[in-house]
Each structure stands twice: as structure tokens, then as C-alpha cells.
Protein backbone atom coordinates (compact mmCIF):
# COMPACT_ATOMS: atom_id res chain seq x y z
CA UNK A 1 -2.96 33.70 5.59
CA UNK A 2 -1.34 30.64 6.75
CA UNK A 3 -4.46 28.71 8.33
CA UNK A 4 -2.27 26.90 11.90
CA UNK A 5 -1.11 29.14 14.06
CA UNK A 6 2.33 29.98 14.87
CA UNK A 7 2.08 28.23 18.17
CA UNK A 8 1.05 24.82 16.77
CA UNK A 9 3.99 25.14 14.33
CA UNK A 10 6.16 25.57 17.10
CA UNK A 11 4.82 22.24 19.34
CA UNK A 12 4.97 20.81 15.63
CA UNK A 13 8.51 21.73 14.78
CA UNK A 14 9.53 20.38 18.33
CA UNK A 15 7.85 16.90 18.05
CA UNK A 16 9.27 16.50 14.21
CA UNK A 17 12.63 17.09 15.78
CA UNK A 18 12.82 14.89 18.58
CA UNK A 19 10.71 16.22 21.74
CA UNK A 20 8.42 13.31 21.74
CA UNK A 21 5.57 13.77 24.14
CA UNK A 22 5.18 12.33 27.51
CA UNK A 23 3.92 9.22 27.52
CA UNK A 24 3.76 7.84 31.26
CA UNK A 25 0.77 5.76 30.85
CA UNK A 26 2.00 3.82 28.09
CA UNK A 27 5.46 3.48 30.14
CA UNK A 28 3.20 1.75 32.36
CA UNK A 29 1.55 -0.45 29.73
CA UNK A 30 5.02 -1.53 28.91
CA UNK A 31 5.88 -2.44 31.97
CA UNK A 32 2.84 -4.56 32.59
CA UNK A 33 3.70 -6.17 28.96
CA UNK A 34 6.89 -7.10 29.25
CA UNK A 35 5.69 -8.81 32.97
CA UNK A 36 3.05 -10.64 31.48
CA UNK A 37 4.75 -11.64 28.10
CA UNK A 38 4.22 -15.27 26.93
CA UNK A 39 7.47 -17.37 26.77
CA UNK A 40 7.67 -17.58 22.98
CA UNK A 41 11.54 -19.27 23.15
CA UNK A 42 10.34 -22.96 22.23
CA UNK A 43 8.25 -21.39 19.08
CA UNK A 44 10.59 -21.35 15.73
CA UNK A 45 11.96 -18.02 14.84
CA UNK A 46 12.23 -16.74 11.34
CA UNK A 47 13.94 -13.85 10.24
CA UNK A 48 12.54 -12.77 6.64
CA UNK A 49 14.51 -10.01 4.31
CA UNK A 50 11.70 -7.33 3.25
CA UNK A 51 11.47 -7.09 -0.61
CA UNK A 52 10.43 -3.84 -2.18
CA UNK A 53 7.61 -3.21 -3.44
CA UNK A 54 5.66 -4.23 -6.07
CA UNK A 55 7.66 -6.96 -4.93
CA UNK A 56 7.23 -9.70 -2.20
CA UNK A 57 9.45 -11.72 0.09
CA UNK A 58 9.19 -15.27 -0.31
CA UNK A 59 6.62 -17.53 1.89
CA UNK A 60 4.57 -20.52 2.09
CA UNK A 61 0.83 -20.13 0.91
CA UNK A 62 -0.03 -22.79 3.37
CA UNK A 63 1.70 -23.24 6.77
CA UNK A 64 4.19 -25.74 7.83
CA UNK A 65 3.69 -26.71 10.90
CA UNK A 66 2.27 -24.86 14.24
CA UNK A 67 2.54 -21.25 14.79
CA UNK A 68 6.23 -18.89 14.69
CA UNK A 69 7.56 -15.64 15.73
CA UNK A 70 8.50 -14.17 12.12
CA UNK A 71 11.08 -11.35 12.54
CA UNK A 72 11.38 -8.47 10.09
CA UNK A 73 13.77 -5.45 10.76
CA UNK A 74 12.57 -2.04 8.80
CA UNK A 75 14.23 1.08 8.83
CA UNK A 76 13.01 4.85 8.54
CA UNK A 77 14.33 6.62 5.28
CA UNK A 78 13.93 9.91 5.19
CA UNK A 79 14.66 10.98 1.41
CA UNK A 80 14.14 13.87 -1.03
CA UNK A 81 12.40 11.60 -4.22
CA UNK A 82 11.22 12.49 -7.77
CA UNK A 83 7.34 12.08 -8.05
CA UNK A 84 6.84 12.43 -12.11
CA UNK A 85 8.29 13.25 -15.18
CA UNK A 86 8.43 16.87 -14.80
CA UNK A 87 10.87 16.33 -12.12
CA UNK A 88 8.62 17.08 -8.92
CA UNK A 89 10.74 16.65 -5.83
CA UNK A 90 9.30 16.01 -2.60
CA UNK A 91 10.58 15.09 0.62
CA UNK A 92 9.43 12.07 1.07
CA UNK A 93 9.31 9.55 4.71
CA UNK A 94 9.56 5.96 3.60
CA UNK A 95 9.50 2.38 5.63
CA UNK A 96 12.48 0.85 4.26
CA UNK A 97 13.27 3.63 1.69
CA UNK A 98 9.93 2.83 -0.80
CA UNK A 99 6.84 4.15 -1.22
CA UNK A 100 4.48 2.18 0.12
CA UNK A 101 6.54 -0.23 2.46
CA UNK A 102 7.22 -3.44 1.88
CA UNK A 103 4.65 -5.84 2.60
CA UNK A 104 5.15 -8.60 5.13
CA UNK A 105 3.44 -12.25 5.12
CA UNK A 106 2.66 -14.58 7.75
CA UNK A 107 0.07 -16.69 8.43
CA UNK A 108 -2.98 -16.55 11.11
CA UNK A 109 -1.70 -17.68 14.73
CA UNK A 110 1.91 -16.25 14.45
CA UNK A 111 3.68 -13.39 15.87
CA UNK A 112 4.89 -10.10 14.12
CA UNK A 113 8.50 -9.12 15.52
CA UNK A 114 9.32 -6.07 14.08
CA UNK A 115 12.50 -4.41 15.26
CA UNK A 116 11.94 -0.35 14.03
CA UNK A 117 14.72 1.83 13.14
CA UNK A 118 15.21 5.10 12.92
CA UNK A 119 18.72 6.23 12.09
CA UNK A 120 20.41 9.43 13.68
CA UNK A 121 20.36 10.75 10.36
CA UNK A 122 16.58 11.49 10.27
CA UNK A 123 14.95 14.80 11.57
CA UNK A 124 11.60 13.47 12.27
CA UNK A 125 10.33 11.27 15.21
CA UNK A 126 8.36 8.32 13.81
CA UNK A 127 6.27 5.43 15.03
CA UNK A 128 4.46 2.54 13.37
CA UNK A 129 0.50 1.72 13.79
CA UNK A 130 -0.69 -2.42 12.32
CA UNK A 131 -4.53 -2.47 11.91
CA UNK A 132 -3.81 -6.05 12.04
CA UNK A 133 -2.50 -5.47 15.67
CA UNK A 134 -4.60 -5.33 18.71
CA UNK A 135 -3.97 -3.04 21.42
CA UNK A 136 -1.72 -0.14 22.00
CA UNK A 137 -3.30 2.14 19.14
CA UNK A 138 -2.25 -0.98 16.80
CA UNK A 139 1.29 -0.69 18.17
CA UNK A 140 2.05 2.86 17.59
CA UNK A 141 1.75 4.18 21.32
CA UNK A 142 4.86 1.53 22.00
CA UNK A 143 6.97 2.37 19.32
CA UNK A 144 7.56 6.28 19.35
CA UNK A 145 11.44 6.78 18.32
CA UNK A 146 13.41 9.48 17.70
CA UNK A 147 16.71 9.72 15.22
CA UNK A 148 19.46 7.40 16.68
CA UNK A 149 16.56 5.14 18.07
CA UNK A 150 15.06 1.53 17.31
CA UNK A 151 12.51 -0.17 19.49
CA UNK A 152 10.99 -3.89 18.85
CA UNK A 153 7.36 -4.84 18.97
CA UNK A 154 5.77 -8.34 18.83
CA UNK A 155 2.24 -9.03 18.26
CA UNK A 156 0.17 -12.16 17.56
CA UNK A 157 -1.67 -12.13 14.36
CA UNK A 158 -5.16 -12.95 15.06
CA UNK A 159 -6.96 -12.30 12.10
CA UNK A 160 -6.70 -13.94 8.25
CA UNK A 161 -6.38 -11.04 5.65
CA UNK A 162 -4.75 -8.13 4.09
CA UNK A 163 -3.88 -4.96 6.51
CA UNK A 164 -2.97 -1.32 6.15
CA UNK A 165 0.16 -0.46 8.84
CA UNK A 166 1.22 3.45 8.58
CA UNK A 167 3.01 6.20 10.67
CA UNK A 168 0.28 7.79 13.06
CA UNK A 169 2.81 10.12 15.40
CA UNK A 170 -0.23 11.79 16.69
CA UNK A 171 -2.04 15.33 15.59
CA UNK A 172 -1.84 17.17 12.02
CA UNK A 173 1.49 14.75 11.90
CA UNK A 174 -0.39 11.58 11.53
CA UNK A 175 -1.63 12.66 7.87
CA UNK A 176 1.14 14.22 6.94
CA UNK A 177 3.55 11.63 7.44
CA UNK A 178 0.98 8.97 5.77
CA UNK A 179 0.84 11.21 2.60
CA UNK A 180 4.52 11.60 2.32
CA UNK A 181 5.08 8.21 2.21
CA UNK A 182 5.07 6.34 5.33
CA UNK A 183 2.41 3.42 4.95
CA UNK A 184 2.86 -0.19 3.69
CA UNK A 185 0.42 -3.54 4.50
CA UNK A 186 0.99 -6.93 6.45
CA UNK A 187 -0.54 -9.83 4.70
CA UNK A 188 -2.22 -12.48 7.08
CA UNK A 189 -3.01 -15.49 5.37
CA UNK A 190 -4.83 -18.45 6.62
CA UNK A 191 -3.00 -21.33 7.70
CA UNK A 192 -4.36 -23.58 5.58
CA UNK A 193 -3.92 -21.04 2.66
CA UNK A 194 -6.79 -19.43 0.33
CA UNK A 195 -10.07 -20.89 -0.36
CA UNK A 196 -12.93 -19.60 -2.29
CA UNK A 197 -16.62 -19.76 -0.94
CA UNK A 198 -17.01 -23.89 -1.31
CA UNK A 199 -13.76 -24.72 0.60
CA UNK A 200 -11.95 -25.42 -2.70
CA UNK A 201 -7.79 -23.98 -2.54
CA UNK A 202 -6.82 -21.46 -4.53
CA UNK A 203 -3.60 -20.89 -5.37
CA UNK A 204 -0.87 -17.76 -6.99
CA UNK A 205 1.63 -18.38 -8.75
CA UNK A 206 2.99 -14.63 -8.64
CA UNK A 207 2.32 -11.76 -5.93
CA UNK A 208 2.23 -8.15 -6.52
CA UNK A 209 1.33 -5.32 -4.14
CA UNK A 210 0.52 -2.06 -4.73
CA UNK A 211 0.40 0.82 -2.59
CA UNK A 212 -1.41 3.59 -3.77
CA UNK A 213 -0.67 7.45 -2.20
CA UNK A 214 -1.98 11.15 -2.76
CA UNK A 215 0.58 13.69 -2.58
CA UNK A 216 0.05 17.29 -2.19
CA UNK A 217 2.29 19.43 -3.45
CA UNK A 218 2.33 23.09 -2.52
CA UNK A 219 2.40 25.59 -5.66
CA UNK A 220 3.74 29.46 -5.93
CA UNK A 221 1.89 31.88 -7.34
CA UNK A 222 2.58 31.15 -10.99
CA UNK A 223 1.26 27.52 -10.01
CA UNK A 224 4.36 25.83 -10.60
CA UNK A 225 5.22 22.87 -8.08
CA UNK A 226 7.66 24.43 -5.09
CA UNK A 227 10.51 22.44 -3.71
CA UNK A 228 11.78 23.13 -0.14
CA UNK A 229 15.01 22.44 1.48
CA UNK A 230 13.58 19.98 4.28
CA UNK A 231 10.99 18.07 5.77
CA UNK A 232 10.07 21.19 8.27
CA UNK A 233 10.00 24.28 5.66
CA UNK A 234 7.61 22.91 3.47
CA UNK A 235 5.56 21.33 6.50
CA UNK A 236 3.07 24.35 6.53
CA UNK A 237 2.21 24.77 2.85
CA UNK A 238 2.26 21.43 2.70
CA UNK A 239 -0.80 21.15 5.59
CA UNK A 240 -2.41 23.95 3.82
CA UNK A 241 -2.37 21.99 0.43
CA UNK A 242 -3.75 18.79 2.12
CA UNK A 243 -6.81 20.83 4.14
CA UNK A 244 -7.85 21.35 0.05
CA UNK A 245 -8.06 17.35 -0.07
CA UNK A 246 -7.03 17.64 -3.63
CA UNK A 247 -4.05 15.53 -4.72
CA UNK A 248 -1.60 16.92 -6.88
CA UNK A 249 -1.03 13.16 -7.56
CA UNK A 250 -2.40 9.85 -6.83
CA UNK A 251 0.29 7.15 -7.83
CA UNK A 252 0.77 3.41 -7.47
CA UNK A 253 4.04 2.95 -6.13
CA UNK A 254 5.35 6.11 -4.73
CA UNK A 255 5.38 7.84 -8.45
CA UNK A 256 3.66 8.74 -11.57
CA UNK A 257 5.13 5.45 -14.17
CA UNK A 258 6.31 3.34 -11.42
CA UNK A 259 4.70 0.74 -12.61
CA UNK A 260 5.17 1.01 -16.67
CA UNK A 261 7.08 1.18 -19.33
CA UNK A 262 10.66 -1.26 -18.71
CA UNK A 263 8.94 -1.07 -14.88
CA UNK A 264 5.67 -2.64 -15.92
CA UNK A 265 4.85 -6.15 -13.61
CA UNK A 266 5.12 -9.33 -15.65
CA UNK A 267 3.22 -12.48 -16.03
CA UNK A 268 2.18 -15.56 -18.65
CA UNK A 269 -0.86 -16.65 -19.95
CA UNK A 270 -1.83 -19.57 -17.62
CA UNK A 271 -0.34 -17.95 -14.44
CA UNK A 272 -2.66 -16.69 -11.19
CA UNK A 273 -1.32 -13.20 -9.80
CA UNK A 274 -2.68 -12.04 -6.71
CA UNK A 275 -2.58 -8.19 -6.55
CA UNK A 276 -2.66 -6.83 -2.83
CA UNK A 277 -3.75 -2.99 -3.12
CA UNK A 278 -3.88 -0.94 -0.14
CA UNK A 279 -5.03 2.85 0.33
CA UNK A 280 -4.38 3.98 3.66
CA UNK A 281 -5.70 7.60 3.27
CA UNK A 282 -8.62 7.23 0.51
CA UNK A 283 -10.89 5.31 -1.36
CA UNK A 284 -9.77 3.47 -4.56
CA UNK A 285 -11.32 1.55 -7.12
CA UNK A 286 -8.78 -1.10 -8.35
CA UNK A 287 -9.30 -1.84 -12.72
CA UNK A 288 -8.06 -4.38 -14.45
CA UNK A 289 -8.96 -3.27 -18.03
CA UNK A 290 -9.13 -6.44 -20.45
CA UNK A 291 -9.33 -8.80 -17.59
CA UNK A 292 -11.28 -9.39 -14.46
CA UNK A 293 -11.32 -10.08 -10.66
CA UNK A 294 -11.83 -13.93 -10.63
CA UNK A 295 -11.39 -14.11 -6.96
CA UNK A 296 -11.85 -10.61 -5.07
CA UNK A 297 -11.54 -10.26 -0.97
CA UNK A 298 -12.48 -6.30 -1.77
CA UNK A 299 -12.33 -5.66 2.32
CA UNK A 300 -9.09 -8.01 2.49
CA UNK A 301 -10.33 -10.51 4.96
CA UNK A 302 -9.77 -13.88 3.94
CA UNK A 303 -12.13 -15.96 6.32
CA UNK A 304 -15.28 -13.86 4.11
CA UNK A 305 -15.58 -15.63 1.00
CA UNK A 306 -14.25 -13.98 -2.04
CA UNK A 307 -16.25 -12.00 -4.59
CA UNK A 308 -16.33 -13.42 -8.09
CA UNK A 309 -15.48 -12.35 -11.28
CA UNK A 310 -15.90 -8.74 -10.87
CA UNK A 311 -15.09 -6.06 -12.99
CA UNK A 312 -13.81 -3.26 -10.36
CA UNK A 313 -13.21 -3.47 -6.84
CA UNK A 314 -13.75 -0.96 -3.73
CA UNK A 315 -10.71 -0.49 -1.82
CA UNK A 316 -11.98 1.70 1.31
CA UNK A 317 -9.64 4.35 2.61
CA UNK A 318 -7.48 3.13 5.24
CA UNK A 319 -7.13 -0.67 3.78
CA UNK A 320 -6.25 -3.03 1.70
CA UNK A 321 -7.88 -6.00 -0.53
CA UNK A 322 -6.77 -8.49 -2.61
CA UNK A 323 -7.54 -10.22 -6.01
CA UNK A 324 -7.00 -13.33 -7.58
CA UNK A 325 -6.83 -13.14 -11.92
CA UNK A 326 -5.63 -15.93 -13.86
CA UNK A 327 -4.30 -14.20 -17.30
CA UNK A 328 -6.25 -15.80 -20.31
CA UNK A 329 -4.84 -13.90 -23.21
CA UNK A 330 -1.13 -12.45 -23.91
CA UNK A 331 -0.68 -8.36 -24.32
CA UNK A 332 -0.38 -5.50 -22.07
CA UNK A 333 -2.93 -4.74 -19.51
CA UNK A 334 -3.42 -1.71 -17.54
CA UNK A 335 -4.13 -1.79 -14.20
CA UNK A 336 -5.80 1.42 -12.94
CA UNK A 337 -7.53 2.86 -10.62
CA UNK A 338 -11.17 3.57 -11.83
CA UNK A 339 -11.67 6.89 -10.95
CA UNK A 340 -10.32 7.69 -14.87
CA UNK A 341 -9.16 11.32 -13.76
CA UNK A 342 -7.11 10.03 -10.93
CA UNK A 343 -5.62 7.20 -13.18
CA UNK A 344 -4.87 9.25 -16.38
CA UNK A 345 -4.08 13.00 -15.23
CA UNK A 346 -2.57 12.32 -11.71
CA UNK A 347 -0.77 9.06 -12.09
CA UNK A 348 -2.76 6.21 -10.68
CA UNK A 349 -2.04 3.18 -13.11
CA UNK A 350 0.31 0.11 -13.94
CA UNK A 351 1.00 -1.86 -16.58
CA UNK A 352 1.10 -5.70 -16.32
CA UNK A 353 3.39 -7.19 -19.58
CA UNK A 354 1.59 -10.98 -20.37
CA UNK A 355 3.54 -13.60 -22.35
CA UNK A 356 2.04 -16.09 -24.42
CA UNK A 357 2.49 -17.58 -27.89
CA UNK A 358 -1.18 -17.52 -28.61
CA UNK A 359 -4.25 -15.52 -29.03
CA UNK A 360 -7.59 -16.93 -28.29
CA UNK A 361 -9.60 -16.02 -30.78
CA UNK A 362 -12.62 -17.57 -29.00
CA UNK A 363 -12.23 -14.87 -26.00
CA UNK A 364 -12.00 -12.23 -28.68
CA UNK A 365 -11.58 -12.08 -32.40
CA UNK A 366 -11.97 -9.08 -35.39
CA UNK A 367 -14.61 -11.15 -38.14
CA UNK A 368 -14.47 -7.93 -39.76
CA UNK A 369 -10.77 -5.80 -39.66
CA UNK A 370 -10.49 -2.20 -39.54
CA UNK A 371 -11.66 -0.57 -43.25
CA UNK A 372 -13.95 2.01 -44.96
CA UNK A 373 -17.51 1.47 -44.06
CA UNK A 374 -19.45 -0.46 -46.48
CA UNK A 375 -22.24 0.84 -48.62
CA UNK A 376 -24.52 -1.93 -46.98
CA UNK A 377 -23.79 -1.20 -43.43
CA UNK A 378 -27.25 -0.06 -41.61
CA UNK A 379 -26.67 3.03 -39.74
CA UNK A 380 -29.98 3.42 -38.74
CA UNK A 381 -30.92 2.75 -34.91
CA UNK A 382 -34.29 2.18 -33.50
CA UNK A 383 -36.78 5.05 -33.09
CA UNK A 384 -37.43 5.95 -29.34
CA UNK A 385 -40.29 4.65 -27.41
């Protein structure tokens, strides 16, 4: 037994295809923003091209001058995607076409233009919400489109850190949409660019972020994966599968391998790589096995001092933090998330490919190789208290 009703499919169905709801009060608010708006015209304007993911668009790590309206344009892609090896197809709602979105930096004082599209090839009405954003339920109450629709929002980034921004179109939608896809992070850094706890600068010379997502994929009765022909004949198995809260998948970067193999991120011995890793839906607990968190903002905000030299990090649902390493030894790491079950049988891991010429054999050495055991090794262990 299905467990909505066929009613709320129905008011669903309508909203995915179009009928927005009323929304006369924030009408109003509009009004009474677009009165009141500061005259930003003598600020500099900047118009950055998004990179996808793990991938990030260039920018300063310490400001230039005073504050600037930094424009981005993203559109809605609304795509059927592959989610593993096996082949698992889902229908997937992206911000610019990747899972997560790309992530966009400025720095503390500026303002966020984002111009929102959502072409007249989509089915599904979508909006955007910023936790970075104040006001406006972060932005998404102003920017509810339908296909063949853009809008453009501007807000002033108040606050130094790392920030979830996903889809919230209201109701049972609000999950769904996150889960298939539609969530991505802003990156606010100070103006005067990182510090740790004395004051001191730090610096990257390499940024990676990471968006980590649950899917839930519906099964038939012989438990193999189903695939639908759209968006709105899955949407009810679908809801069922996610009122189990048990993933199918958890993945870094919209699928299982996104992140390995010829895929894998890249550094050098010597370099600093800041990871960004955001969750918007549930907690995660960022690994980086053979290496460490030297500098760790686990709740993202980069006026708190950083954590050092941890082991793993706590990402909370709905966020995203950010970690400083500086690679010490060449090889291939694997950068997980800690919950081993979620990394190793659902998906959630990366591989980051270190050059370097040298090993250290101070950091970590064999004295003895691999070989039989010898006849004088002890194999005795102390007797219990």
C-alpha cells in the first residue's frame, strides 16, 4: 500500500509541473525589496564561469580591494544519469548539470548575484535556498521558477565560511529534489584569507570539493533496481524508499567511482589541498586514510579557529566543512567517508593520486619486510589482570 494518498500525489504532480503555489506575501516582500535596494552600481562587478565539481573556479584567497557584486549564472538540468557500475539509472535534478553543484567563492562583505535558470525543457518547478543567505527562507521564497523561467537574486554575504545551498520547493518535494541531486555549497572566505587560531595565514595551493548524496532507489519484487520513464512515475516509490531512510547509495560526487580510478583528484608531495565537503541531507564523517586534517573548520565557519591535526571530521547534515592537509608522502590515498559500510558497500570514497620522487622513510619505513615468521619471534602476550 502506497503510504501518500492519491490526493497529495495529485497537488504533487501539479506543483512538479508548473502550478507553483500562491505566493502573495512574498510578492509583497519583493516589492518592498526592490524599493529599498542599495545602489550597488559604483561597486565592481564580476562575472565568474562555475567549474564542475570536484573542481573550482578560480579566485583570490585574500581580497583585492573593498567589497563586489560577484555574478554567477546556473542553470537547472534535469537529466536521466548512471549512479554505479551496474548501470543504475536515475533521474536525476542537477544545478548546472552535476551532482553536487558547483561551488561558488567570494569573500565576506560581497554580494551573491545569481541569475537562476530553468529551461522550458524541464518538467519540474525549482527554486534555490543559501544557508549563507539571510532572509527570504535563504532565498528560496524569491526564486520559485517554472520551465521557460529564470529569476535573479542578490544577497550580501555576511558571514566567513563554507555553506550548504539546495532546492527546498516546499513539502515532501524539498527532500526529494535534495536527494536527486539538487544541492551544491557557496564558499565565504574571509577577506583577509585563512588563518589558524594564532592569526598566522594559511594558505592552498589546490581546492577540491566534494558533495556527498544518498540516493534511494526503488526495487521490484525480485529486488533488482527499477528505472522509470520520468521524474513523476517514479516520484511515489521513490518517497516510499526515502521514508525507509536507507540509501541505496551514498556517493561523493553524484556516483559510485566518481572520484577514482583515471577520475581520482591529484596532488604533490609539498602541496596544501583544501577539501570542502558538504552533506546537505545527513551526517558524514570525512577520512583521510594515511594522512590527516592539519587544519579542520569541521562546522565550516572560518572566523572559529580551526581544529588541528585530526584524524576524522564531523560533517553535520545539512552543511559543509573544510580541511586543510599538506601531503607529506607520495602514493594513493583514499578519501572516505568513515562510516566504513557507507564508504565500501554504497559508494562513499575518493581517491587522491600524490606525486613525489621520494619516500620518507622517517614518516614510515618496513625494518623488517614481509617473510615467514622467525623461530625467535615471541608470540606470547601478557596474561590479563
Amino acid at each position: 500500500m502506497k503510504s501518500i494518498t492519491a490526493a497529495l500525489l495529485a497537488a504533487v504532480a501539479a506543483f512538479c509541473l508548473g502550478a507553483a503555489p500562491a505566493r502573495a506575501d512574498v510578492t509583497q516582500l519583493v516589492g518592498r525589496t526592490l524599493q529599498q535596494a542599495p545602489d550597488l552600481a559604483s561597486l565592481p562587478h564580476q562575472k565568474v564561469k562555475l567549474k564542475r565539481p570536484p573542481f573550482v573556479h578560480e579566485h583570490e584567497q585574500v581580497a583585492k580591494g573593498g567589497p563586489r557584486v560577484v555574478q554567477f549564472t546556473l542553470p537547472i538540468v534535469e537529466k536521466e544519469v548512471v549512479i554505479d557500475g551496474e548501470g543504475t539509472r536515475m533521474h536525476a535534478m542537477t544545478f548546472g548539470g552535476s551532482i553536487p553543484g558547483p561551488l561558488m567563492v567570494v569573500h565576506e562583505g560581497d554580494y551573491v548575484e545569481l541569475t537562476l535558470v530553468n529551461p522550458a525543457t524541464n518538467t519540474m518547478v525549482h527554486n534555490i535556498d543559501f544557508h549563507a543567505a539571510t532572509g527570504a527562507m535563504g532565498g528560496g521564497d524569491l526564486t520559485v521558477i517554472a520551465p521557460g523561467q529564470e529569476v535573479t537574486l542578490r544577497w550580501k554575504a555576511t558571514r566567513a565560511g563554507t555553506f550548504v545551498y539546495h532546492c527546498a520547493p516546499g513539502g515532501p518535494m524539498t527532500p526529494w529534489h535534495v536527494v536527486a541531486g539538487m544541492q551544491g555549497a557557496v564558499m565565504v572566505l574571509p577577506r583577509d584569507g585563512l588563518k589558524d587560531a594564532d592569526g598566522k595565514p594559511l594558505h592552498y595551493d589546490r581546492a577540491y570539493y566534494i558533495g556527498e548524496t544518498e540516493f534511494y532507489i526503488p526495487r521490484d519484487a525480485k529486488g533488482k533496481f527499477r528505472h522509470y520513464g520520468s521524474h513523476t512515475e517514479g516520484m511515489a516509490d521513490t518517497l516510499d524508499a526515502m521514508r525507509t531512510l536507507t540509501p541505496t547509495h551514498v556517493v561523493f560526487n553524484g556516483a559510485v567511482g566518481a572520484l577514482t580510478g583515471d577520475k581520482a583528484l591529484t596532488s604533490k608531495v609539498g602541496e596544501t589541498v583544501l577539501l570542502v565537503h558538504s552533506q546537505a541531507n545527513r551526517d558524514s564523517r570525512p577520512h583521510l586514510i594515511g594522512g590527516h586534517g592539519d587544519y579542520v573548520w569541521e562546522d565550516g565557519k572560518f572566523n572559529n579557529p580551526p581544529h588541528r591535526d585530526l584524524e576524522t571530521w564531523f560533517i553535520r547534515g545539512g552543511s559543509a566543512g573544510a580541511a586543510l592537509y599538506t601531503f607529506r608522502q607520495p602514493g594513493t590515498y583514499v578519501y572516505l567517508n568513515h562510516n566504513l559500510i557507507e564508504a565500501i558497500l554504497l559508494g562513499a570514497a575518493a581517491q587522491i593520486k600524490v606525486e613525489g620522487e621520494q619516500w620518507n622513510h622517517d614518516l614510515m619505513t618496513t625494518p623488517a619486510p614481509v617473510g615467514a615468521i622467525k623461530p625467535t619471534t615471541d608470540l606470547s602476550l601478557p596474561a590479563a589482570n
